[in-house]
N, C-alpha and C. Protein backbone atom coordinates (compact mmCIF):
# COMPACT_ATOMS: atom_id res chain seq x y z
N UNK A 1 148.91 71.66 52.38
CA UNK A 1 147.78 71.07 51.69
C UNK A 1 148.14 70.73 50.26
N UNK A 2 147.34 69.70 49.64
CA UNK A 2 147.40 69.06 48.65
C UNK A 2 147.31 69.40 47.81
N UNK A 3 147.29 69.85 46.27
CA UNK A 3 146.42 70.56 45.53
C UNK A 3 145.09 70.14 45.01
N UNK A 4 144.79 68.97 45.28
CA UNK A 4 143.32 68.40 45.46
C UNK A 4 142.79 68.36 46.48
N UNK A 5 143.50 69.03 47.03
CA UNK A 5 142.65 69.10 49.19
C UNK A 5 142.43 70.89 48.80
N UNK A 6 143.79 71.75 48.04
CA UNK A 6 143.32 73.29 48.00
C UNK A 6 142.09 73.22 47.10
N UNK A 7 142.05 72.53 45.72
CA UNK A 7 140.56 72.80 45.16
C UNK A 7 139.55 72.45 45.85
N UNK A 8 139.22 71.73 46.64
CA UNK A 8 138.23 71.05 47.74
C UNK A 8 137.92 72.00 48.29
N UNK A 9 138.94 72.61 49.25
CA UNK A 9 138.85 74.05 49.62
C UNK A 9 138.46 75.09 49.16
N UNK A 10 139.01 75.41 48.09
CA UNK A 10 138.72 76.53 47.23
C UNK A 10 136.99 76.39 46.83
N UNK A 11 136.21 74.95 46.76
CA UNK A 11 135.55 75.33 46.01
C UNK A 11 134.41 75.33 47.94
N UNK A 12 134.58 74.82 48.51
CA UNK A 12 134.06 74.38 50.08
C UNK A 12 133.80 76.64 50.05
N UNK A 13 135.03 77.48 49.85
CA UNK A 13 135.21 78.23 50.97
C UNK A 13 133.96 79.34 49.73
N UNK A 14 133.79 78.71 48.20
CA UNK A 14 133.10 79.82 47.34
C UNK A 14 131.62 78.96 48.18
N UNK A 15 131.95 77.80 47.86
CA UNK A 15 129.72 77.59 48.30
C UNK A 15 129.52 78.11 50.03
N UNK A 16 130.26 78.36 51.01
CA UNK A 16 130.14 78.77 52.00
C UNK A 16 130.00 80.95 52.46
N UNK A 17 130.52 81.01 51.22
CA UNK A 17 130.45 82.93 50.80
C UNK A 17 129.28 82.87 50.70
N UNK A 18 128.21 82.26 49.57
CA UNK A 18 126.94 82.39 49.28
C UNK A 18 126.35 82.25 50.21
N UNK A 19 125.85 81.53 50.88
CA UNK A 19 125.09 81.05 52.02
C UNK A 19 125.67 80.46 53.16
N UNK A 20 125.44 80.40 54.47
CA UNK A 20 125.62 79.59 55.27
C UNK A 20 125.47 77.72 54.77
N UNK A 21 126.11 77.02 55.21
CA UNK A 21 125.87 75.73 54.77
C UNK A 21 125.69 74.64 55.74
N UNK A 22 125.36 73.71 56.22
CA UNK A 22 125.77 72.47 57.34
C UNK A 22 126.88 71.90 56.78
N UNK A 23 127.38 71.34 57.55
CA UNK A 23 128.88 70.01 57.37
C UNK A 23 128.26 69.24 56.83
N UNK A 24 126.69 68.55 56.03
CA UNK A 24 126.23 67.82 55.37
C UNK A 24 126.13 68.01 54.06
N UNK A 25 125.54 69.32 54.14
CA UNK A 25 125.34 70.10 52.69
C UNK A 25 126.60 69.96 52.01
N UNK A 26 127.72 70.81 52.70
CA UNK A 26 128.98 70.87 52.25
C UNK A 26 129.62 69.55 51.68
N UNK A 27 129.77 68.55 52.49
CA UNK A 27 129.60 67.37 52.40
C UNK A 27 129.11 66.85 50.96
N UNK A 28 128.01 66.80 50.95
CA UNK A 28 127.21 66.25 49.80
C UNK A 28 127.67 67.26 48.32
N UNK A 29 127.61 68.39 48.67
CA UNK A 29 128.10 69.20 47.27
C UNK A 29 129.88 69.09 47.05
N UNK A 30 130.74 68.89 47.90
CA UNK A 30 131.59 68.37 47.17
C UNK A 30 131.85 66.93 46.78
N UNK A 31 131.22 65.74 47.21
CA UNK A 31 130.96 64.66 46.84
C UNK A 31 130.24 64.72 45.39
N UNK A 32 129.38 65.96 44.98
CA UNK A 32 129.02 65.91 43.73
C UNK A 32 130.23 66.39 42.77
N UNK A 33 130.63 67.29 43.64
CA UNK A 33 131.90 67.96 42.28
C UNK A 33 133.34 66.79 42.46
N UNK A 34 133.20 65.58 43.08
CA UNK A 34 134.09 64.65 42.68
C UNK A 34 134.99 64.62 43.55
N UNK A 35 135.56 64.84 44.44
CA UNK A 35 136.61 64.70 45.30
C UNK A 35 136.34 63.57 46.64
N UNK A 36 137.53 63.42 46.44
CA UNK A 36 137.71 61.87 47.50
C UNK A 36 136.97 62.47 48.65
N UNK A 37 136.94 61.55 49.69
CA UNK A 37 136.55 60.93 50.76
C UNK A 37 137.43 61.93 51.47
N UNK A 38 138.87 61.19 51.46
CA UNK A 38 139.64 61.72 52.16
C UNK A 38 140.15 63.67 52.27
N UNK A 39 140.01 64.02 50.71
CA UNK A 39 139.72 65.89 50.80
C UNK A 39 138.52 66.22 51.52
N UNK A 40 138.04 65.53 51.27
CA UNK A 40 136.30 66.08 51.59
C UNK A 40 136.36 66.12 53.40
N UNK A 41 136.80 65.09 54.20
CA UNK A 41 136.65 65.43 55.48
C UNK A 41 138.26 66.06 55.98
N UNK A 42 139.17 66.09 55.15
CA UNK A 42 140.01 66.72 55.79
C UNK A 42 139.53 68.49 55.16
N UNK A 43 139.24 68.37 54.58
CA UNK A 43 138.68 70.32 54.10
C UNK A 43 137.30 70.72 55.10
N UNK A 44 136.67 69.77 55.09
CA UNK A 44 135.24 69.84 56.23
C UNK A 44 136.16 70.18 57.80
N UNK A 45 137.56 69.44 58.18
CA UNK A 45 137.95 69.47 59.94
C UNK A 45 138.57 70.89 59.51
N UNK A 46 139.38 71.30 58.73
CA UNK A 46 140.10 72.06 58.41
C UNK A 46 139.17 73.49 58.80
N UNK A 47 137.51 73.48 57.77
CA UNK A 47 137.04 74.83 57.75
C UNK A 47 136.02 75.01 59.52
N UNK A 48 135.93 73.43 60.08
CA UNK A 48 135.89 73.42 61.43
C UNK A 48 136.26 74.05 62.08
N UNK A 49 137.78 73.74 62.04
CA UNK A 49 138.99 74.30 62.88
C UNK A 49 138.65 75.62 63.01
N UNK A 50 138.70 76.19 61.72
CA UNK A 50 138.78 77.61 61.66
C UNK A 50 137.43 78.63 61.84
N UNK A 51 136.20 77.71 62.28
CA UNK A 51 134.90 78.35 62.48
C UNK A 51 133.98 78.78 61.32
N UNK A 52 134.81 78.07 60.19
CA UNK A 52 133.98 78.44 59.21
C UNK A 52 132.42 77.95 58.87
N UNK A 53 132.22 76.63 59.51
CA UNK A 53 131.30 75.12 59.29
C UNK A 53 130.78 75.47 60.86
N UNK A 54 129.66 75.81 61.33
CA UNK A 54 128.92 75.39 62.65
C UNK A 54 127.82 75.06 62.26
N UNK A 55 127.73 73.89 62.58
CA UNK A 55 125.99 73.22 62.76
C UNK A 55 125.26 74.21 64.49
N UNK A 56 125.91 74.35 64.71
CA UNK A 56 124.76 75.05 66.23
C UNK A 56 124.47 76.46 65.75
N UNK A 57 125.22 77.17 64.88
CA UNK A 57 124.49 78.53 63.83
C UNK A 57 123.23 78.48 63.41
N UNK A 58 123.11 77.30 63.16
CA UNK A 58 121.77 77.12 62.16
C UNK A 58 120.77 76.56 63.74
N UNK A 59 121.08 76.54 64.54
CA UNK A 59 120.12 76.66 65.65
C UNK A 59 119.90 77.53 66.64
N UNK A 60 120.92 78.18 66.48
CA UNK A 60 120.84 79.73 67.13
C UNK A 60 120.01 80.57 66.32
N UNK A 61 119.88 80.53 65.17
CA UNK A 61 119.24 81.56 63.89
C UNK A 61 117.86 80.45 63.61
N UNK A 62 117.49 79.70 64.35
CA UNK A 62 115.94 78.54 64.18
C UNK A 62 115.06 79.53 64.10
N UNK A 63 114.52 80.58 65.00
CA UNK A 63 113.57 81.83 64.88
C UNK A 63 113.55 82.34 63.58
N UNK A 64 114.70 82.70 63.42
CA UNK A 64 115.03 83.87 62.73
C UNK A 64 114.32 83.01 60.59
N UNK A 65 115.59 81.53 61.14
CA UNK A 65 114.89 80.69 60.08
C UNK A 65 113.30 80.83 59.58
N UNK A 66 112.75 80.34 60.79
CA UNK A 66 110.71 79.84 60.98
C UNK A 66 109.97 81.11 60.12
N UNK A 67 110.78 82.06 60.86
CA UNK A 67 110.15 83.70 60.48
C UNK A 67 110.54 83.65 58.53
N UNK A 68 111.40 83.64 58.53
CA UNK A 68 111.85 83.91 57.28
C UNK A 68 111.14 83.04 56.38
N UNK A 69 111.06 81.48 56.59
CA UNK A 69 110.36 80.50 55.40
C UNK A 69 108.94 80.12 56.22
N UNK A 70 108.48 80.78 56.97
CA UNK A 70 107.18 81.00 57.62
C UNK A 70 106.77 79.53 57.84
N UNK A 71 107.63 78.24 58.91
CA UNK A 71 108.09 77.57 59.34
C UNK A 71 107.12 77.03 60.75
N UNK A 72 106.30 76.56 60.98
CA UNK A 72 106.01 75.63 62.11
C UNK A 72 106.76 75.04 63.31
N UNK A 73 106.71 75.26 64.06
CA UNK A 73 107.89 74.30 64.99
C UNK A 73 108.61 72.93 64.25
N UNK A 74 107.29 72.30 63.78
CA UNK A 74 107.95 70.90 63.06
C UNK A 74 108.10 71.17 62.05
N UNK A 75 107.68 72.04 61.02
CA UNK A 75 108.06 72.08 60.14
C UNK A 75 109.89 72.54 60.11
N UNK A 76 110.10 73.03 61.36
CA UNK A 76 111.23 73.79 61.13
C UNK A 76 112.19 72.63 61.56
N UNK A 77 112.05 71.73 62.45
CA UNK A 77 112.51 70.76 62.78
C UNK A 77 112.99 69.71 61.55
N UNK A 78 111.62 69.55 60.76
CA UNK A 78 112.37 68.77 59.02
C UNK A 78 113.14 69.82 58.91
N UNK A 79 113.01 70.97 58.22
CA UNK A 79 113.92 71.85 57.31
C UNK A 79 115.58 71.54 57.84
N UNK A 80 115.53 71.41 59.35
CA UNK A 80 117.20 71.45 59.91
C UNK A 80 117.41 69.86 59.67
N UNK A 81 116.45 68.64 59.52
CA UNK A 81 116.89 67.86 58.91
C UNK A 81 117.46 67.69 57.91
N UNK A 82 116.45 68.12 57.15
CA UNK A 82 116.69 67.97 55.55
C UNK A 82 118.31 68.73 55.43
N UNK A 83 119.11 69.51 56.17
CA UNK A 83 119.68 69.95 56.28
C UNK A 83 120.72 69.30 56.21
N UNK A 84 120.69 68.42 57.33
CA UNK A 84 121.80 67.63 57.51
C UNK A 84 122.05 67.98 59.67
N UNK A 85 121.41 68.47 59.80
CA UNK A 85 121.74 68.73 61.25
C UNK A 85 121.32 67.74 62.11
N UNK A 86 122.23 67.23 63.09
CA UNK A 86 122.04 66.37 64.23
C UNK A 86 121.04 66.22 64.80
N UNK A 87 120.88 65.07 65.17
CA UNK A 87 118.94 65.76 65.83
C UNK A 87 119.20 65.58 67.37
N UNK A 88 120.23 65.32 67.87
CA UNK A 88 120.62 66.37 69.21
C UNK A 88 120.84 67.43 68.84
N UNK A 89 120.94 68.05 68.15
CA UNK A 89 121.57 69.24 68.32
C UNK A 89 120.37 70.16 67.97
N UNK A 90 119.11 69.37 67.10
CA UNK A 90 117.82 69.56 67.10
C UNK A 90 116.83 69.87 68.23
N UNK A 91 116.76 69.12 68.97
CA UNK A 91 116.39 68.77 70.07
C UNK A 91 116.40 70.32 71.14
N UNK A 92 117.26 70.78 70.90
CA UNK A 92 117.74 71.98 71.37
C UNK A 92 117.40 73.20 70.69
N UNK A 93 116.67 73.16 70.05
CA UNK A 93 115.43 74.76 69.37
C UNK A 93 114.95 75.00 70.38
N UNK A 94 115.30 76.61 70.08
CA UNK A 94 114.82 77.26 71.59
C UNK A 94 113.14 77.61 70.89
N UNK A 95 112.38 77.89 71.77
CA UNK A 95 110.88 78.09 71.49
C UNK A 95 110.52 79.42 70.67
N UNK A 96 110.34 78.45 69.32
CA UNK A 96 109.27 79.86 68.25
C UNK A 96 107.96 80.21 68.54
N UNK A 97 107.53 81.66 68.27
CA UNK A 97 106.35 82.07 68.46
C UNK A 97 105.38 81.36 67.16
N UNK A 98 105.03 80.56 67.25
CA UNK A 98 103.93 79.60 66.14
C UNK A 98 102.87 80.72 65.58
N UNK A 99 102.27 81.72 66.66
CA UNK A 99 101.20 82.28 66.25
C UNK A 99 101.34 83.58 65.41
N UNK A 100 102.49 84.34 65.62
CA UNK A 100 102.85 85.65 65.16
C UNK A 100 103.30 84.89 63.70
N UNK A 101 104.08 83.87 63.52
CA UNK A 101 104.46 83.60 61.99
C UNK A 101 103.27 83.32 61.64
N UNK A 102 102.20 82.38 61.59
CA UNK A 102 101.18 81.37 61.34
C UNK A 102 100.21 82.97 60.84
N UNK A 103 100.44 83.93 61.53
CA UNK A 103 99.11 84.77 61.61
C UNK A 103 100.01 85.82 60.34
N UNK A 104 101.30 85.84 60.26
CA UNK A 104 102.25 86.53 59.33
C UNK A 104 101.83 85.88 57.83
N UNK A 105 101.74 84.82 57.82
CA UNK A 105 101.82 83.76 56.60
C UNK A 105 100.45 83.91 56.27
N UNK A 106 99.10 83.89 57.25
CA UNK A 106 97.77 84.25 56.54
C UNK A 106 97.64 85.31 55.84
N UNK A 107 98.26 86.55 56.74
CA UNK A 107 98.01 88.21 55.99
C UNK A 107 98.61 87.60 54.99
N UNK A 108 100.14 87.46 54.25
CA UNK A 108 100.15 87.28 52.88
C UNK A 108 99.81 86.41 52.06
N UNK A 109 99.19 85.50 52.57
CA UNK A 109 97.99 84.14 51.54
C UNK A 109 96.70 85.01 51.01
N UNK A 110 96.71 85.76 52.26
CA UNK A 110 94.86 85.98 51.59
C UNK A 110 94.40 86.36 50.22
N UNK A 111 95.33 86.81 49.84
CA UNK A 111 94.75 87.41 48.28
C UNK A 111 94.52 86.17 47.84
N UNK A 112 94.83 84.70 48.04
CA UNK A 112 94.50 83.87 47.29
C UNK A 112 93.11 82.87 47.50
N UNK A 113 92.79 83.82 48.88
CA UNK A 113 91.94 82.95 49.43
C UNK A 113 90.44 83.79 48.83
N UNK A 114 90.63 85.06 48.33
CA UNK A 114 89.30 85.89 48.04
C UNK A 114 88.31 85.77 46.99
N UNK A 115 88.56 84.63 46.40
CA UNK A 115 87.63 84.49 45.49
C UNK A 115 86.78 82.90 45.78
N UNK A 116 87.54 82.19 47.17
CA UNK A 116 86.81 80.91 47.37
C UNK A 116 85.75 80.88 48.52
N UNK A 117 84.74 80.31 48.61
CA UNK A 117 83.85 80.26 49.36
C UNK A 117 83.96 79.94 51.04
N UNK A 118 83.23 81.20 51.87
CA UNK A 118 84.38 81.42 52.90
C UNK A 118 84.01 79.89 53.82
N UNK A 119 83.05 78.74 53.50
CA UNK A 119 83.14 77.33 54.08
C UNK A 119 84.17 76.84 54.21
N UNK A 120 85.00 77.00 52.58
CA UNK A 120 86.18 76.57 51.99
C UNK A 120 87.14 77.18 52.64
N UNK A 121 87.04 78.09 53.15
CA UNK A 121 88.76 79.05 53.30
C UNK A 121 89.52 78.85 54.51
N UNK A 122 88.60 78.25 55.92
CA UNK A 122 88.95 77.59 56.90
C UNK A 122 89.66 76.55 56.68
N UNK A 123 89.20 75.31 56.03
CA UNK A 123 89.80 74.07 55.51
C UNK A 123 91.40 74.27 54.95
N UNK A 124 91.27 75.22 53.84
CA UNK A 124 92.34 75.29 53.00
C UNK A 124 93.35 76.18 53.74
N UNK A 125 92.79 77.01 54.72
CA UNK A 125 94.03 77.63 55.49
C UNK A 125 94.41 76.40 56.77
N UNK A 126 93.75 75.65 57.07
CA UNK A 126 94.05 74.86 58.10
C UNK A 126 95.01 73.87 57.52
N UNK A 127 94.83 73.46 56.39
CA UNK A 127 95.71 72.68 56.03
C UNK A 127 96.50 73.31 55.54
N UNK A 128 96.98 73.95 54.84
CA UNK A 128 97.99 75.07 54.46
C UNK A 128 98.95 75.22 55.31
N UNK A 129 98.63 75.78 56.57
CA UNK A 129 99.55 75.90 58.14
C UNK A 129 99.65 74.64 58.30
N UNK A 130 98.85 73.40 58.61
CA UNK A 130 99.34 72.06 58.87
C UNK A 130 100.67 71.61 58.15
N UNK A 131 100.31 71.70 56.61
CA UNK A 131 101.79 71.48 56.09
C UNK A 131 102.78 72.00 56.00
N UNK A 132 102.80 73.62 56.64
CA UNK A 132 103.84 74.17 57.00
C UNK A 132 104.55 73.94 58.29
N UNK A 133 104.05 73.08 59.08
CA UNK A 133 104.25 72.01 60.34
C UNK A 133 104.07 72.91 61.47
N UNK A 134 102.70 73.92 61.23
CA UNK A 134 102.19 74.58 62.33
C UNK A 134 101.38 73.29 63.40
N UNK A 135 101.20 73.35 64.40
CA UNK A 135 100.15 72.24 65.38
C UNK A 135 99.02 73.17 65.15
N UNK A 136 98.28 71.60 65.90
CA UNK A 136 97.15 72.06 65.96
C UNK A 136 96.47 73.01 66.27
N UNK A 137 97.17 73.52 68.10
CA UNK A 137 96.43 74.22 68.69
C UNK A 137 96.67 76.07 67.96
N UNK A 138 97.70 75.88 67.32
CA UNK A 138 98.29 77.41 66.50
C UNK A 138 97.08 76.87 65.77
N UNK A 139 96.94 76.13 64.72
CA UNK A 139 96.04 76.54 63.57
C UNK A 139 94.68 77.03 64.23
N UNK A 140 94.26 75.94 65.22
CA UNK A 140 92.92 76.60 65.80
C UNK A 140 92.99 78.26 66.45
N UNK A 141 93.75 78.34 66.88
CA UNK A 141 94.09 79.68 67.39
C UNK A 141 94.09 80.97 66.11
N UNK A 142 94.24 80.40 65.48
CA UNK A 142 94.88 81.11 64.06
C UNK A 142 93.22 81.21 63.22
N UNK A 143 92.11 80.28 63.42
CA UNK A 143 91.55 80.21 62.43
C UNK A 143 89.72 80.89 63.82
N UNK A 144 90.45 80.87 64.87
CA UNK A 144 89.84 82.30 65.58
C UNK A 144 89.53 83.07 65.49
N UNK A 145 91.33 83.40 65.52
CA UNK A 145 91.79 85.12 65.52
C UNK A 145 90.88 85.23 63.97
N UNK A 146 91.09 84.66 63.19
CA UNK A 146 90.84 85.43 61.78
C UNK A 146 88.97 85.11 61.20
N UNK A 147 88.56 84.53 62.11
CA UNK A 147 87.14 84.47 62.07
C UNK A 147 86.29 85.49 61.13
N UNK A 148 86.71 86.81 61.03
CA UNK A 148 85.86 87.97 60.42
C UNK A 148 86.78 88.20 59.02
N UNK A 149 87.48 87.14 58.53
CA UNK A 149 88.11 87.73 57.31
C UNK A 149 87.24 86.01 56.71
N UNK A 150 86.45 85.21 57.54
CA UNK A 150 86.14 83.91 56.82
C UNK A 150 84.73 84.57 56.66
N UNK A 151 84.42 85.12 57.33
CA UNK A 151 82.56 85.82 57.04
C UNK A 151 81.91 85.11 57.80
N UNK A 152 80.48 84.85 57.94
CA UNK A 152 79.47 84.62 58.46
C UNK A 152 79.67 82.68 57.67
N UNK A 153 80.31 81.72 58.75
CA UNK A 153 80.25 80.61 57.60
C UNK A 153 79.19 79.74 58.62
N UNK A 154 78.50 78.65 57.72
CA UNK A 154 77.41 78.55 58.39
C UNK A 154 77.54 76.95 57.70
N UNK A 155 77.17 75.86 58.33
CA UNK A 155 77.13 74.34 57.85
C UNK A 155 75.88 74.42 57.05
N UNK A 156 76.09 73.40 56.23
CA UNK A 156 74.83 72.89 55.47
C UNK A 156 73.72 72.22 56.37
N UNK A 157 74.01 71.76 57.42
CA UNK A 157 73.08 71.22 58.40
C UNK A 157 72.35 72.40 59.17
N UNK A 158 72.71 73.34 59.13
CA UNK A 158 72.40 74.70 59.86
C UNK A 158 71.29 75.23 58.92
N UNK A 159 71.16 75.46 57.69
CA UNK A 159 70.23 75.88 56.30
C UNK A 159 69.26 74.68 56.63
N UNK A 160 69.40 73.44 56.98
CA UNK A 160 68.43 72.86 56.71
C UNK A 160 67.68 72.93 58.01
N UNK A 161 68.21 73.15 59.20
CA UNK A 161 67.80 73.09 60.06
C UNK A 161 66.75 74.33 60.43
N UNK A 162 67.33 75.59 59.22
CA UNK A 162 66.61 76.84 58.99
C UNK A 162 65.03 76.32 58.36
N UNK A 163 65.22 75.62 57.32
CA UNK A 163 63.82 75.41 56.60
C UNK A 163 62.81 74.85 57.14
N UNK A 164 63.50 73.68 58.01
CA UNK A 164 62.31 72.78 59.10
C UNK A 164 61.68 73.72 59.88
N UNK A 165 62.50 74.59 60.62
CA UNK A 165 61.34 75.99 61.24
C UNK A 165 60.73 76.35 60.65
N UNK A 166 60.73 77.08 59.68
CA UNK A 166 59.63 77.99 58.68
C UNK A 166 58.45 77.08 58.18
């Protein structure tokens, strides 16, 4: 090797100690620290070769991911984009439990939810999980289960519909 293919390396094998990385990431961060074309994919086949670089890691560990950044099916699906991962190789997420994270991620929101009006707290948790790329049928499931932490919530059409009786 070259000595501009070993710094490529050298610096490929320190950002790969810290964290796991994709062949994109890697990719893109030594394209920032300046090295050709040609170091860059011969240090990318090289740490291949040697098992250092797997894109199917980061889909074997998809659960483990969702759980950890409290992740939606689709939401988890961008994240391995944004990644840089194949979307065959996407395609191939084995099935997360939506409801055990979704219902994980409410217990630690709620402190933020206790001072808003519990009409409000359905809405803002529904969308909350939506943009964490929970579906639908998890959020509805989710906003069920947790029915007795929203209180007694009641429509404005329901109050009025109270007064016309009396």
């Amino acid at each position: 090797m070259k000595t501009k293919q070993n710094k490529a390396l050298t610096v490929a094998l320190r950002l790969i100690t810290k964290r796991d990385r994709t062949e994109a990431e890697l990719q893109d961060r030594l394209q920032k620290k300046g090295f050709s074309e040609k170091d860059i994919t011969e240090t990318i086949q090289y740490l291949k070769q040697k098992g250092f670089i797997d894109d199917s890691k980061f889909i074997e560990r998809a659960e483990k991911i969702a759980e950890d950044r409290f992740l939606g099916a689709m939401g988890l699906k961008n994240y391995l984009m944004r990644k840089g991962i194949d979307k065959n190789l996407i395609q191939h997420i084995p099935e997360i439990d939506e409801l055990s994270i979704a219902q994980k991620l409410i217990q630690r929101e709620k402190h933020f939810l206790k001072d808003i009006q519990p009409d409000k707290k359905k809405a803002k948790i529904a969308g909350f999980l939506l943009r964490r790329g929970f579906s639908w049928d998890t959020v509805n499931k989710c906003l069920k289960l947790n029915d007795n932490f929203f209180g007694d919530i009641e429509s404005p059409q329901n109050d009025i519909l109270r007064e016309d009786r009396t």
